[in-house]
C-alpha atoms as a PDB file:
ATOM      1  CA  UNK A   1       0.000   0.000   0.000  1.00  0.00           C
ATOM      2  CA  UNK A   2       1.437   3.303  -0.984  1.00  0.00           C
ATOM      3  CA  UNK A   3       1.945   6.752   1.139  1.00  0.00           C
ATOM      4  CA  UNK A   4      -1.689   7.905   0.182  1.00  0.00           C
ATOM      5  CA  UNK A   5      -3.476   4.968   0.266  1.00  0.00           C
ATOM      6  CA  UNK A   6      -1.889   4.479   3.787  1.00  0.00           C
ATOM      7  CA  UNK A   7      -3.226   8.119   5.228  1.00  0.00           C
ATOM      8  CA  UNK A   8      -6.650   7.886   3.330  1.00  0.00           C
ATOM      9  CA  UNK A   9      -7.436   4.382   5.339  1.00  0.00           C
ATOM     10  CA  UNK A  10      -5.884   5.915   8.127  1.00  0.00           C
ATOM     11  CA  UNK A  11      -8.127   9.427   7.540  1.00  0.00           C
ATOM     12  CA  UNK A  12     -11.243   6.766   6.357  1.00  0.00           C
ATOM     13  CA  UNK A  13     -11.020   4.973  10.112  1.00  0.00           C
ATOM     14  CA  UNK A  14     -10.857   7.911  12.061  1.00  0.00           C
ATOM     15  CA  UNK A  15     -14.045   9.841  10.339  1.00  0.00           C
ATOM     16  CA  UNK A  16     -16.573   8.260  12.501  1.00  0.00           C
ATOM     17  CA  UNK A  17     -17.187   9.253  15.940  1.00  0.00           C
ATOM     18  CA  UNK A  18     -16.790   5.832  17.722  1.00  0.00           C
ATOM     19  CA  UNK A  19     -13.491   5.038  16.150  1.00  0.00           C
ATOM     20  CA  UNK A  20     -12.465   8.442  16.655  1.00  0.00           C
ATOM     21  CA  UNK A  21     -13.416   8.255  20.819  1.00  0.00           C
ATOM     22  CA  UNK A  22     -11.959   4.901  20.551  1.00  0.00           C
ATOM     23  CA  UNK A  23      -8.629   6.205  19.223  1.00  0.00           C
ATOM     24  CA  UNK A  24      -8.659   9.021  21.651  1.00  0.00           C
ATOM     25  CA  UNK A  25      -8.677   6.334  24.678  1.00  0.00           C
ATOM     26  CA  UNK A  26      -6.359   4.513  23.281  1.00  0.00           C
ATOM     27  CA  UNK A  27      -3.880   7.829  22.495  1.00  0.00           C
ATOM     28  CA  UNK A  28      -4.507   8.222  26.675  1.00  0.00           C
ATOM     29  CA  UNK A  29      -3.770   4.561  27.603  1.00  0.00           C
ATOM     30  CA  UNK A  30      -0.274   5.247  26.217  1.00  0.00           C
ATOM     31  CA  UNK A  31       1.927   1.694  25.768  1.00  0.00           C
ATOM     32  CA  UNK A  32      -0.314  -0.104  28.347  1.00  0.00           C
ATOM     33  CA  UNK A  33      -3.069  -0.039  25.889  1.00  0.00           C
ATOM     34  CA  UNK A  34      -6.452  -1.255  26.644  1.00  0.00           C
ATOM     35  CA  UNK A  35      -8.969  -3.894  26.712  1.00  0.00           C
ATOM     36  CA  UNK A  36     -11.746  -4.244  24.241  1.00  0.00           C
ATOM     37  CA  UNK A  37     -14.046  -4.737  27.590  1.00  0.00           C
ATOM     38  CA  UNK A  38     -12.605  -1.705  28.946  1.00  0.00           C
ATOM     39  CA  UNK A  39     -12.903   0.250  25.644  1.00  0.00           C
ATOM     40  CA  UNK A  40     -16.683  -0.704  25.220  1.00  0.00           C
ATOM     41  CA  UNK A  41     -17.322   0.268  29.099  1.00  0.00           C
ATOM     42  CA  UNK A  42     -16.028   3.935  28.866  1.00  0.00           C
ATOM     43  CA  UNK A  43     -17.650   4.280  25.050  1.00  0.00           C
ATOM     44  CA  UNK A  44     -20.752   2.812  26.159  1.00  0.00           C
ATOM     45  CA  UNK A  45     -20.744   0.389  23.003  1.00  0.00           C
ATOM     46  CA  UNK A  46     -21.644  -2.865  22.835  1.00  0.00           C
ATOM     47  CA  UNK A  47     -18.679  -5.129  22.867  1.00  0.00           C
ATOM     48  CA  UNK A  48     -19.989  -6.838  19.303  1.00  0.00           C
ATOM     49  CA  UNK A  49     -20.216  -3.207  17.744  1.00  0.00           C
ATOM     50  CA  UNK A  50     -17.145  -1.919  19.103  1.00  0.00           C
ATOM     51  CA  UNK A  51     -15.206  -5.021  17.508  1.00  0.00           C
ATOM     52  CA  UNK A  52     -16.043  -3.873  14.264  1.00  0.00           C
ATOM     53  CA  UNK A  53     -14.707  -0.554  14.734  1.00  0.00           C
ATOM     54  CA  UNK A  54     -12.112  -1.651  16.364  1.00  0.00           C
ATOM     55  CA  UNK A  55     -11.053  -4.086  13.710  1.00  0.00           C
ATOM     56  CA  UNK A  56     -11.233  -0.555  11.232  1.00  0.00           C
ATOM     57  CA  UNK A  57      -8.601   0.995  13.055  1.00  0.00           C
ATOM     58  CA  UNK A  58      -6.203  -2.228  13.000  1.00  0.00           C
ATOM     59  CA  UNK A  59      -6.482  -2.681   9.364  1.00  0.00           C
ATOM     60  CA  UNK A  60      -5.849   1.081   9.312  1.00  0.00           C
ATOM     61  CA  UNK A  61      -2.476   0.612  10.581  1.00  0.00           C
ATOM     62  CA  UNK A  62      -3.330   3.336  13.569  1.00  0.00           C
ATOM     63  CA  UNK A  63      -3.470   0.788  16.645  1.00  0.00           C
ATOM     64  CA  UNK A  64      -2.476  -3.079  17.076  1.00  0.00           C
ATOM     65  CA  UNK A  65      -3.741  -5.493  19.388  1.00  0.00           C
ATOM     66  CA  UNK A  66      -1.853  -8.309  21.091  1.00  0.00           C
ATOM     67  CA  UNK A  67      -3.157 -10.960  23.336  1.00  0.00           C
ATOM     68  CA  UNK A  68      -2.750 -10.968  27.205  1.00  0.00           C
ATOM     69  CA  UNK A  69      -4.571 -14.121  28.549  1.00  0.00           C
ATOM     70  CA  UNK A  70      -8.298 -14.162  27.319  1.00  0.00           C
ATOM     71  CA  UNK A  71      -7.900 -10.609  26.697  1.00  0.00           C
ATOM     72  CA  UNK A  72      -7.371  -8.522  23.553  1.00  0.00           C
ATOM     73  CA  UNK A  73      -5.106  -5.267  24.742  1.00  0.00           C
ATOM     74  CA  UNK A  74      -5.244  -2.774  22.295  1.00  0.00           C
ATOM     75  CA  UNK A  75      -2.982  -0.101  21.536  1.00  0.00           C
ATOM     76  CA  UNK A  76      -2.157   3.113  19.875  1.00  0.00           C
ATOM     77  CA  UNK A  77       0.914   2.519  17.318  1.00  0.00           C
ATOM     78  CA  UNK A  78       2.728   6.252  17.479  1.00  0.00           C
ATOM     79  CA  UNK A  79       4.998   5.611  14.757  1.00  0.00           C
ATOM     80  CA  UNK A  80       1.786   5.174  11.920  1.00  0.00           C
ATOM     81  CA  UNK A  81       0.483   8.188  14.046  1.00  0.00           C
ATOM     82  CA  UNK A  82       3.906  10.256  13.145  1.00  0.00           C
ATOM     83  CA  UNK A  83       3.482   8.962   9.921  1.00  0.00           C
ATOM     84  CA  UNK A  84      -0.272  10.112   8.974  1.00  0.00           C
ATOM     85  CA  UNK A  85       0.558  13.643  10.979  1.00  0.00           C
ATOM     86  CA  UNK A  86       4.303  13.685   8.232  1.00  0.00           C
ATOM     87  CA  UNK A  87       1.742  13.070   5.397  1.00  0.00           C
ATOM     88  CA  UNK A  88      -0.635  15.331   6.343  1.00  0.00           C
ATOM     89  CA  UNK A  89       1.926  18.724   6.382  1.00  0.00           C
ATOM     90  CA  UNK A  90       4.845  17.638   3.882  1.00  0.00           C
ATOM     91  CA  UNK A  91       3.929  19.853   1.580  1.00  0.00           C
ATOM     92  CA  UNK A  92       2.771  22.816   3.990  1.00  0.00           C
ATOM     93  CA  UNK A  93       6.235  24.775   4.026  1.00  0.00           C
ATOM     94  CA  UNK A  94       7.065  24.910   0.745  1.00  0.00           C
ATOM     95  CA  UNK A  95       8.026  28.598  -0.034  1.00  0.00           C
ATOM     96  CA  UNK A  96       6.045  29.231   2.782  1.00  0.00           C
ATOM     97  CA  UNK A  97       8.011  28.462   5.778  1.00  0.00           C
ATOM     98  CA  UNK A  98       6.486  30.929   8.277  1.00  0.00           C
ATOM     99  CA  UNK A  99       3.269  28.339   7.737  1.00  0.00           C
ATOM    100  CA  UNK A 100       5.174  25.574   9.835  1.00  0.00           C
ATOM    101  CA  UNK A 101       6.563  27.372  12.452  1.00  0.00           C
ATOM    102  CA  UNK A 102       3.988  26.002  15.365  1.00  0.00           C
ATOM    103  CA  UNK A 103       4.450  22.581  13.627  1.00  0.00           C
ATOM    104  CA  UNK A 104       8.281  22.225  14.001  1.00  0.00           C
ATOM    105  CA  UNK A 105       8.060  23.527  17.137  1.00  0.00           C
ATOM    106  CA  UNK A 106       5.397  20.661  18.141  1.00  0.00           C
ATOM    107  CA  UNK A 107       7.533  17.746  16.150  1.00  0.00           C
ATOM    108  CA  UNK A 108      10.478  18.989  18.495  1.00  0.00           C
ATOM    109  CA  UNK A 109       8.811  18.545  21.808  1.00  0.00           C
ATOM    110  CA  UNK A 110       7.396  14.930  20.101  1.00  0.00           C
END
């Protein structure tokens, strides 16, 4: 899969609201990640709906899963995260550098 058809999935998976809450929980959980039970509890989703969505955002590329026991932990993957949020402003500074400024100086502190 190529640069842009990576960031439209990615883009795609994150334009619904569940996925999107789902991701933000998951951004907060940090490397400990989170169970699906867990997820669906603080969502208020049914666990059967939330596996679909949650299933989105793996195939997206934006969080993994891994078992622990009986449990599916899933996880934010920061690295596809850098690489949508690269995609996204590439372009943005060219012969226009004063339009990056705040985004350099948020990529440092990353």
């Amino acid at each position: 899969m190529d640069d842009l058809s990576k960031t439209l999935s990615a883009l795609s998976a994150l334009s619904q609201e569940t996925r999107l809450f789902a991701f933000r929980l998951l951004m907060e959980a940090g490397v400990q990640g989170m169970s699906a039970g867990i997820l669906a509890q603080k969502l208020g989703v049914a666990p059967n709906n939330l596996s679909t969505h949650l299933t989105i955002l793996v195939n997206s590329g934006l969080i993994t899963v891994r078992r622990q026991g009986r449990y599916k932990i899933y996880q934010a993957d920061v690295t596809a995260i850098n690489a949508l949020l690269s995609s996204l402003v590439e372009t943005c500074c060219h012969g226009h550098p004063e339009v990056c400024g705040m985004l350099a100086s948020l990529e440092e502190t990353a």
